[in-house]
C-alpha atoms as a PDB file:
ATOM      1  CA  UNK A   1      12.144  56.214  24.300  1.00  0.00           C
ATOM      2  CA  UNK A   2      13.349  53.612  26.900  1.00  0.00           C
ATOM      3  CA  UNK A   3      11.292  50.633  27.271  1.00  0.00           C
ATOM      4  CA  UNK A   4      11.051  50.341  31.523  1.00  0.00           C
ATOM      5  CA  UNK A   5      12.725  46.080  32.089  1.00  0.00           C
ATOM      6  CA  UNK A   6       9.900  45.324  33.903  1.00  0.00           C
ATOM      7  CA  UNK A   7       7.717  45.709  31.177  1.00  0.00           C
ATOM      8  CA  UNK A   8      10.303  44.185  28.392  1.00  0.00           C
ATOM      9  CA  UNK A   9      10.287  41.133  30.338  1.00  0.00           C
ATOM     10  CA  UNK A  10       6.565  40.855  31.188  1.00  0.00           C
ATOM     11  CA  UNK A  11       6.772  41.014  27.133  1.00  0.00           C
ATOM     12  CA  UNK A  12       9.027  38.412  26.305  1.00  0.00           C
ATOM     13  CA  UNK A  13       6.904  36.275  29.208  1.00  0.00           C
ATOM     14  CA  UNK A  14       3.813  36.804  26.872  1.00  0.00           C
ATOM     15  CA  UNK A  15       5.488  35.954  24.014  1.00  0.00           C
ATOM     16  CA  UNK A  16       6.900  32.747  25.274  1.00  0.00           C
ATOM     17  CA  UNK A  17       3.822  31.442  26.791  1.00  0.00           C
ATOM     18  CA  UNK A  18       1.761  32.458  23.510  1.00  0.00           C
ATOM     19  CA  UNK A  19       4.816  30.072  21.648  1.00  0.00           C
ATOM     20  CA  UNK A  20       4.176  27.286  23.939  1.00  0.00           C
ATOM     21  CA  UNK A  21       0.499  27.822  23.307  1.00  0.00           C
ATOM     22  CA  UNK A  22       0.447  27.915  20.064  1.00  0.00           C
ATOM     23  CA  UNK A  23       3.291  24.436  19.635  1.00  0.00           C
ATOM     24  CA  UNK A  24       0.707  23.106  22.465  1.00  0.00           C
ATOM     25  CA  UNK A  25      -2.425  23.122  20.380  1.00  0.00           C
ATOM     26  CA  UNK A  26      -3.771  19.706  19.097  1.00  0.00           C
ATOM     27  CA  UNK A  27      -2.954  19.682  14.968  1.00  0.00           C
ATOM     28  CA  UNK A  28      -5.193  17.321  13.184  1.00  0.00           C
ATOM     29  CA  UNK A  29      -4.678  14.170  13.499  1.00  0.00           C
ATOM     30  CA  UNK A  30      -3.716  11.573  10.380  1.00  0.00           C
ATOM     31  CA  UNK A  31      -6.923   9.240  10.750  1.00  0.00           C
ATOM     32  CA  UNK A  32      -6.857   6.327   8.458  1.00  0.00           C
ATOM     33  CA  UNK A  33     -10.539   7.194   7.218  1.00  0.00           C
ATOM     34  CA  UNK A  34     -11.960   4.800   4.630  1.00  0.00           C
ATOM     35  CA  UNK A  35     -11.933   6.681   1.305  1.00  0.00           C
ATOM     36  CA  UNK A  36     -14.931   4.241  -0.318  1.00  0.00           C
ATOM     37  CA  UNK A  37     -16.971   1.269   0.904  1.00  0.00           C
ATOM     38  CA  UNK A  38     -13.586  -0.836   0.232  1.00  0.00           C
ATOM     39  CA  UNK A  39     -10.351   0.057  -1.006  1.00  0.00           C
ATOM     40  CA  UNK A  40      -7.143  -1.381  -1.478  1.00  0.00           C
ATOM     41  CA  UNK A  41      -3.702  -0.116  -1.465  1.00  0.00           C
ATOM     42  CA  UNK A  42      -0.694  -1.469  -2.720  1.00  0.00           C
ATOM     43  CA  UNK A  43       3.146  -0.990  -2.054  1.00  0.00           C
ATOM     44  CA  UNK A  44       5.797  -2.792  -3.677  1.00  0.00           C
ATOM     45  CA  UNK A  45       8.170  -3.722  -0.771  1.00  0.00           C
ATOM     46  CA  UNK A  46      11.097  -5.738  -2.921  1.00  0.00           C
ATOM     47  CA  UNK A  47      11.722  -7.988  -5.709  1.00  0.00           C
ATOM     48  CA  UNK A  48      13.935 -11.400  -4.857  1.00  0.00           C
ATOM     49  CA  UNK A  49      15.319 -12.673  -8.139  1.00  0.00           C
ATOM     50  CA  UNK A  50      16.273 -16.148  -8.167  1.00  0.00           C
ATOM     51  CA  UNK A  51      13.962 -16.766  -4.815  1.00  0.00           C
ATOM     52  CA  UNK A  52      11.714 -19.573  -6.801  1.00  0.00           C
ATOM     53  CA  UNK A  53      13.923 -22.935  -6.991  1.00  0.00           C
ATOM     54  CA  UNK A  54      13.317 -23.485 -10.863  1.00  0.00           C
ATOM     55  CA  UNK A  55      16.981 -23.297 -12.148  1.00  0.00           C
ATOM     56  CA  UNK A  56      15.938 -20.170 -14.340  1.00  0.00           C
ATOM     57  CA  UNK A  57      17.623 -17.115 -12.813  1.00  0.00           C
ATOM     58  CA  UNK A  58      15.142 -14.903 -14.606  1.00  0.00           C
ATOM     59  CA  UNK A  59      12.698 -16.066 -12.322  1.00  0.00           C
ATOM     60  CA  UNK A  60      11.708 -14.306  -8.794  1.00  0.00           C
ATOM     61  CA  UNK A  61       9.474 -12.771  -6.256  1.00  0.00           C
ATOM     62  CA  UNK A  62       7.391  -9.559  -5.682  1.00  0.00           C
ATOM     63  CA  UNK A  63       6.855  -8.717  -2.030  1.00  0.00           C
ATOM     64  CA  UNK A  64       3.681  -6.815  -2.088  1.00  0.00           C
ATOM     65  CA  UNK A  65       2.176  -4.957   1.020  1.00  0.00           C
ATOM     66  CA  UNK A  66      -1.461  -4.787   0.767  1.00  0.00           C
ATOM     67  CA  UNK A  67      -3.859  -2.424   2.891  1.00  0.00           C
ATOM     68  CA  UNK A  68      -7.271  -2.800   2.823  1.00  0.00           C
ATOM     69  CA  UNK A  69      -9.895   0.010   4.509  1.00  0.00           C
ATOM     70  CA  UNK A  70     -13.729  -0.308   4.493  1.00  0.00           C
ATOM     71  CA  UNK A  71     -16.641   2.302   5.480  1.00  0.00           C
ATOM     72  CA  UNK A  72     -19.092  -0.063   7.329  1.00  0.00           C
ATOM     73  CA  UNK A  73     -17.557  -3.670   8.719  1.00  0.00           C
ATOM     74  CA  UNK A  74     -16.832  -5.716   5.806  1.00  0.00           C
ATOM     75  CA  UNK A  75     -16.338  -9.630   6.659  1.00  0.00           C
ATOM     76  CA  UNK A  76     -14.850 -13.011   4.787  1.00  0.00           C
ATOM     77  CA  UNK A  77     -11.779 -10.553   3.429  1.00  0.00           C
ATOM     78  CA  UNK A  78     -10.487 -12.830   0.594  1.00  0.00           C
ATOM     79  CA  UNK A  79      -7.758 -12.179  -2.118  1.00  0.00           C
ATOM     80  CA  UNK A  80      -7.462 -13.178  -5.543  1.00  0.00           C
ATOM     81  CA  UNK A  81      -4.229 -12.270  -7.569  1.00  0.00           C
ATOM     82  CA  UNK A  82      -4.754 -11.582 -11.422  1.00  0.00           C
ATOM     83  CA  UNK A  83      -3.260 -10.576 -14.529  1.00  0.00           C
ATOM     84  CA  UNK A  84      -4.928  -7.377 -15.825  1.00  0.00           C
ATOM     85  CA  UNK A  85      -7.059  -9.333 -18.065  1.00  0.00           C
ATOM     86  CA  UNK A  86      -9.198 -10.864 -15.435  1.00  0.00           C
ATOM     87  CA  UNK A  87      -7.703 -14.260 -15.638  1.00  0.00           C
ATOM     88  CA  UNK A  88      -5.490 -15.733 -12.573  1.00  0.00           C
ATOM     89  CA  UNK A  89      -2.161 -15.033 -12.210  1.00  0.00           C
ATOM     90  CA  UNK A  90      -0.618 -18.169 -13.032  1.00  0.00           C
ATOM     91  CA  UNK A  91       3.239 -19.463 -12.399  1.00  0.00           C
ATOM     92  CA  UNK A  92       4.377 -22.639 -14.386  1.00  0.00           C
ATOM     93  CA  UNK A  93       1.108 -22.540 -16.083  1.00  0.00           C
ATOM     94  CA  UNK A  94      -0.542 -22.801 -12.051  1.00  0.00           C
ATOM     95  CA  UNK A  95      -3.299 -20.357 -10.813  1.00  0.00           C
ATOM     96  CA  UNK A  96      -1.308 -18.678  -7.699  1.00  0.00           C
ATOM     97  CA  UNK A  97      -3.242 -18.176  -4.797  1.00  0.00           C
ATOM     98  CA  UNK A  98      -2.627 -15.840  -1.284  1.00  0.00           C
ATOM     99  CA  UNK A  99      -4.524 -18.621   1.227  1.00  0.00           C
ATOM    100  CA  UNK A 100      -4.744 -17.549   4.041  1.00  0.00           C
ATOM    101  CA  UNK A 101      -2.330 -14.507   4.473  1.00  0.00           C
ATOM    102  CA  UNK A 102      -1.416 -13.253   7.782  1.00  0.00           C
ATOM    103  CA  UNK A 103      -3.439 -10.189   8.730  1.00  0.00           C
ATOM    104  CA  UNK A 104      -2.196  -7.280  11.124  1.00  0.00           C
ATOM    105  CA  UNK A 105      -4.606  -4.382  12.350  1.00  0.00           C
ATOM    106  CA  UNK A 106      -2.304  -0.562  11.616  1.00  0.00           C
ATOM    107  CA  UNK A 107      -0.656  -1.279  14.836  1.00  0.00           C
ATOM    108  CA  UNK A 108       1.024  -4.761  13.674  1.00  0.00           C
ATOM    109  CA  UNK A 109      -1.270  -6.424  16.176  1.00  0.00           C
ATOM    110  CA  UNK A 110      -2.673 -10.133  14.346  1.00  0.00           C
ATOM    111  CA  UNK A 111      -6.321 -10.012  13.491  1.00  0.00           C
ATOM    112  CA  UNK A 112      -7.947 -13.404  15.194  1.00  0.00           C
ATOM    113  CA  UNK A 113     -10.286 -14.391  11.967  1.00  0.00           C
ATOM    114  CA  UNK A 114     -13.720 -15.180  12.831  1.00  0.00           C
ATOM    115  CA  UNK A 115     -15.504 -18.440  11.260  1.00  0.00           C
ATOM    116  CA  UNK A 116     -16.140 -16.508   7.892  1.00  0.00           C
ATOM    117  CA  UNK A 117     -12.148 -15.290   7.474  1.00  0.00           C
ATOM    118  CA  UNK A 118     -10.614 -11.391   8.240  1.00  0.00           C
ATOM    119  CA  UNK A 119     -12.805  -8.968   8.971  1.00  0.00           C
ATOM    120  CA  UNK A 120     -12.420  -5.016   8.288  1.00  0.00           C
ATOM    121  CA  UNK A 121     -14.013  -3.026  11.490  1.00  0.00           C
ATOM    122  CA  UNK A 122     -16.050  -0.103  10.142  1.00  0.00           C
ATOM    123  CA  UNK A 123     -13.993   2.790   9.379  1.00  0.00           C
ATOM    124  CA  UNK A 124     -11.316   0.700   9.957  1.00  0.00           C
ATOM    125  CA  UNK A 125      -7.536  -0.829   8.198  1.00  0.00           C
ATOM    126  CA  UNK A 126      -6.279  -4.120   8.098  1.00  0.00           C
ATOM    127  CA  UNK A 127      -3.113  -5.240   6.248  1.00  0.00           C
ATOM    128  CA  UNK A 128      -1.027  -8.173   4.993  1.00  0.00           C
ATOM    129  CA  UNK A 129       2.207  -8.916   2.695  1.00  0.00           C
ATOM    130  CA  UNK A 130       1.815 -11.388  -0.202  1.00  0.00           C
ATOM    131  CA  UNK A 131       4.756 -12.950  -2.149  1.00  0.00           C
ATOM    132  CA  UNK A 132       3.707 -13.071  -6.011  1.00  0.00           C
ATOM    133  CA  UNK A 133       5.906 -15.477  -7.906  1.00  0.00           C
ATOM    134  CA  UNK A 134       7.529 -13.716 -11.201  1.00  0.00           C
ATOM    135  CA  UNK A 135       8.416 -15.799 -14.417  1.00  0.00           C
ATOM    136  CA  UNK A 136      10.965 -14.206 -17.001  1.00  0.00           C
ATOM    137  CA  UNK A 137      12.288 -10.910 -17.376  1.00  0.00           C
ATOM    138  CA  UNK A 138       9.458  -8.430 -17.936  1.00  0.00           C
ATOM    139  CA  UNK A 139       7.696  -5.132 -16.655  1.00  0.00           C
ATOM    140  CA  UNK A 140       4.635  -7.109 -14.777  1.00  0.00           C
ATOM    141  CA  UNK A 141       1.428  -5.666 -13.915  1.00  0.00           C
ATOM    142  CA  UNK A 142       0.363  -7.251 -11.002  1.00  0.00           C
ATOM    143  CA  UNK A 143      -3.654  -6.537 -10.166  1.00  0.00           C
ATOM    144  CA  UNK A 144      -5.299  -7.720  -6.554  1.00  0.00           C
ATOM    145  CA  UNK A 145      -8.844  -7.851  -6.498  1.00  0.00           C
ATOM    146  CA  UNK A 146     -10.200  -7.600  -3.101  1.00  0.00           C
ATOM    147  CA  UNK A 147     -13.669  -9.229  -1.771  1.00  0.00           C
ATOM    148  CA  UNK A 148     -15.936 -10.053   1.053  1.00  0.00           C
ATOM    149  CA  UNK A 149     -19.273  -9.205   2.418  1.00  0.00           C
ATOM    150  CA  UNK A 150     -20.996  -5.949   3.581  1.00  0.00           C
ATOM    151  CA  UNK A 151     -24.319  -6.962   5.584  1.00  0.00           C
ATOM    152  CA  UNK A 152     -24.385 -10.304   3.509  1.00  0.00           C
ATOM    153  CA  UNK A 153     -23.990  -8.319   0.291  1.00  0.00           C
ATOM    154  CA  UNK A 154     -21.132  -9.403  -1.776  1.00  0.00           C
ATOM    155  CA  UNK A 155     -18.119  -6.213  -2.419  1.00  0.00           C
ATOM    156  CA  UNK A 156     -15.115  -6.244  -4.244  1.00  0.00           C
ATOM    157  CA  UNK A 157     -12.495  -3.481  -4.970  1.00  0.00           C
ATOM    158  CA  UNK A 158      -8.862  -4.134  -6.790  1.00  0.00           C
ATOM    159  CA  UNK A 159      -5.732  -2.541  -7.131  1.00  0.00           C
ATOM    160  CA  UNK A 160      -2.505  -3.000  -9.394  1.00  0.00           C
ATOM    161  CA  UNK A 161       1.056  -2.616  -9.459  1.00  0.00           C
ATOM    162  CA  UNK A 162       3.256  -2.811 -11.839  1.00  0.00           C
ATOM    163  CA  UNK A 163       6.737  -4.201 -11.275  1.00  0.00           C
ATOM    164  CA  UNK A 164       9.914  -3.950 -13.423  1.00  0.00           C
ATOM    165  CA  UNK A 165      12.308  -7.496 -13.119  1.00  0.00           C
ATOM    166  CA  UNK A 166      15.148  -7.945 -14.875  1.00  0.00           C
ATOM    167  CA  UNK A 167      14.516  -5.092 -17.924  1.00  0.00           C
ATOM    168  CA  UNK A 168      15.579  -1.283 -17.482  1.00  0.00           C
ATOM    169  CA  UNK A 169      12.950   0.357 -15.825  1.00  0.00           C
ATOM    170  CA  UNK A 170      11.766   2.594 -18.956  1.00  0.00           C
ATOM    171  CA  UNK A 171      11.324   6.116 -16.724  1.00  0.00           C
ATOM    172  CA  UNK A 172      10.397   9.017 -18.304  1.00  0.00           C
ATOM    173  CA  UNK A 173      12.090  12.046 -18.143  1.00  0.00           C
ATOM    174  CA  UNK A 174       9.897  15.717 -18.782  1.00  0.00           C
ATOM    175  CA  UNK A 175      12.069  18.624 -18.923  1.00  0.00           C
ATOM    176  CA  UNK A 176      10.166  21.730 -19.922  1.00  0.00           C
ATOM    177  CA  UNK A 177       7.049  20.092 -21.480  1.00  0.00           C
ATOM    178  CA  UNK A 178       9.475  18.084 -23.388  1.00  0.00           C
ATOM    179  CA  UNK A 179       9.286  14.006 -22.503  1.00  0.00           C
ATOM    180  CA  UNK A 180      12.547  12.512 -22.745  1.00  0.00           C
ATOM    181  CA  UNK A 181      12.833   8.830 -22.647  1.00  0.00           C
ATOM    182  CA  UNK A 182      15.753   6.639 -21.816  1.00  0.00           C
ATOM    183  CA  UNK A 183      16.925   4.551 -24.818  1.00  0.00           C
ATOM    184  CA  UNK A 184      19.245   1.590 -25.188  1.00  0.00           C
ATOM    185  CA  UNK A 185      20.900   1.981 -28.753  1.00  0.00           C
ATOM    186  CA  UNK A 186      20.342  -0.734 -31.035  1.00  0.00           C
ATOM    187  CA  UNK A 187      23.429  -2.049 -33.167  1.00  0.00           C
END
């Protein structure tokens, strides 16, 4: 049976506007949605060895990207960088401190701070970068405790990292329900 072209193309019409349809239709967008009264998020962007003048070449920098999302508007957004302890994260036997970072709304746009420091808009994401000194060769675990205020009610999250400088970065390897781990023979 022979299909009339009339009809075939009236057919292939259909189809092509139920394509363009279908690629037309709004998908879901990828909202930044808080996912607790205040988080934190942490990417390690680099490591700079040799980027603290001490004269010890085991000694460096983490570059740490740090994204911060609240539920209702959080003000006074202050960091505090610690070992996983709870004690400061100290370089030289010195507390380090991230005064006053530079803060950027998701769009890169700087945040003006308002008398009390950063604020986080409700729902909302603001961002920074923080350099974290590094002393000696070592797997560090780098924790950043964020705080600030939530309708004059103090709030605090934290997140860690952990960054390999100047050691073998000791990555397993599970093959089959079998963990395999790298190993540097000892002679």
């Amino acid at each position: 049976m022979r299909r009339k072209p009339v009809m075939t193309a009236r057919l292939g019409v259909a189809l092509a506007a139920f394509a363009i349809a279908l690629g037309a239709t709004p998908q879901p967008a990828q909202a930044l949605e808080a996912k607790g009264d205040l988080n934190v998020q942490l990417r390690l962007v680099e490591t700079i060895p040799g980027a603290v003048k001490t004269g010890s070449p085991a000694n460096g920098v983490a570059r740490i990207d740090v994204l911060v999302d609240a539920f209702k508007l959080t003000k006074g957004i202050r960091l505090a960088i610690e070992k996983p302890d709870g004690t400061a994260w100290t370089f030289r036997s010195r507390p380090v401190t991230a005064d006053n970072p530079t803060w950027t709304d998701p769009g890169g746009e700087p945040l003006e701070p308002d008398a009390e420091g950063p604020s986080v808009p409700a729902r909302g994401t603001i961002r920074t970068s923080i350099a974290v000194p590094l002393e000696r060769a070592a797997i560090h675990e780098i924790v950043v405790r964020v705080l600030g205020t939530v309708d004059g009610e103090p709030i605090a999250t934290e997140g860690a990292i952990r960054v390999t400088f100047g050691v073998p970065n000791p990555i397993t390897i599970d093959e089959d329900g079998v963990a395999n781990f790298t190993m540097k023979e000892v002679k």
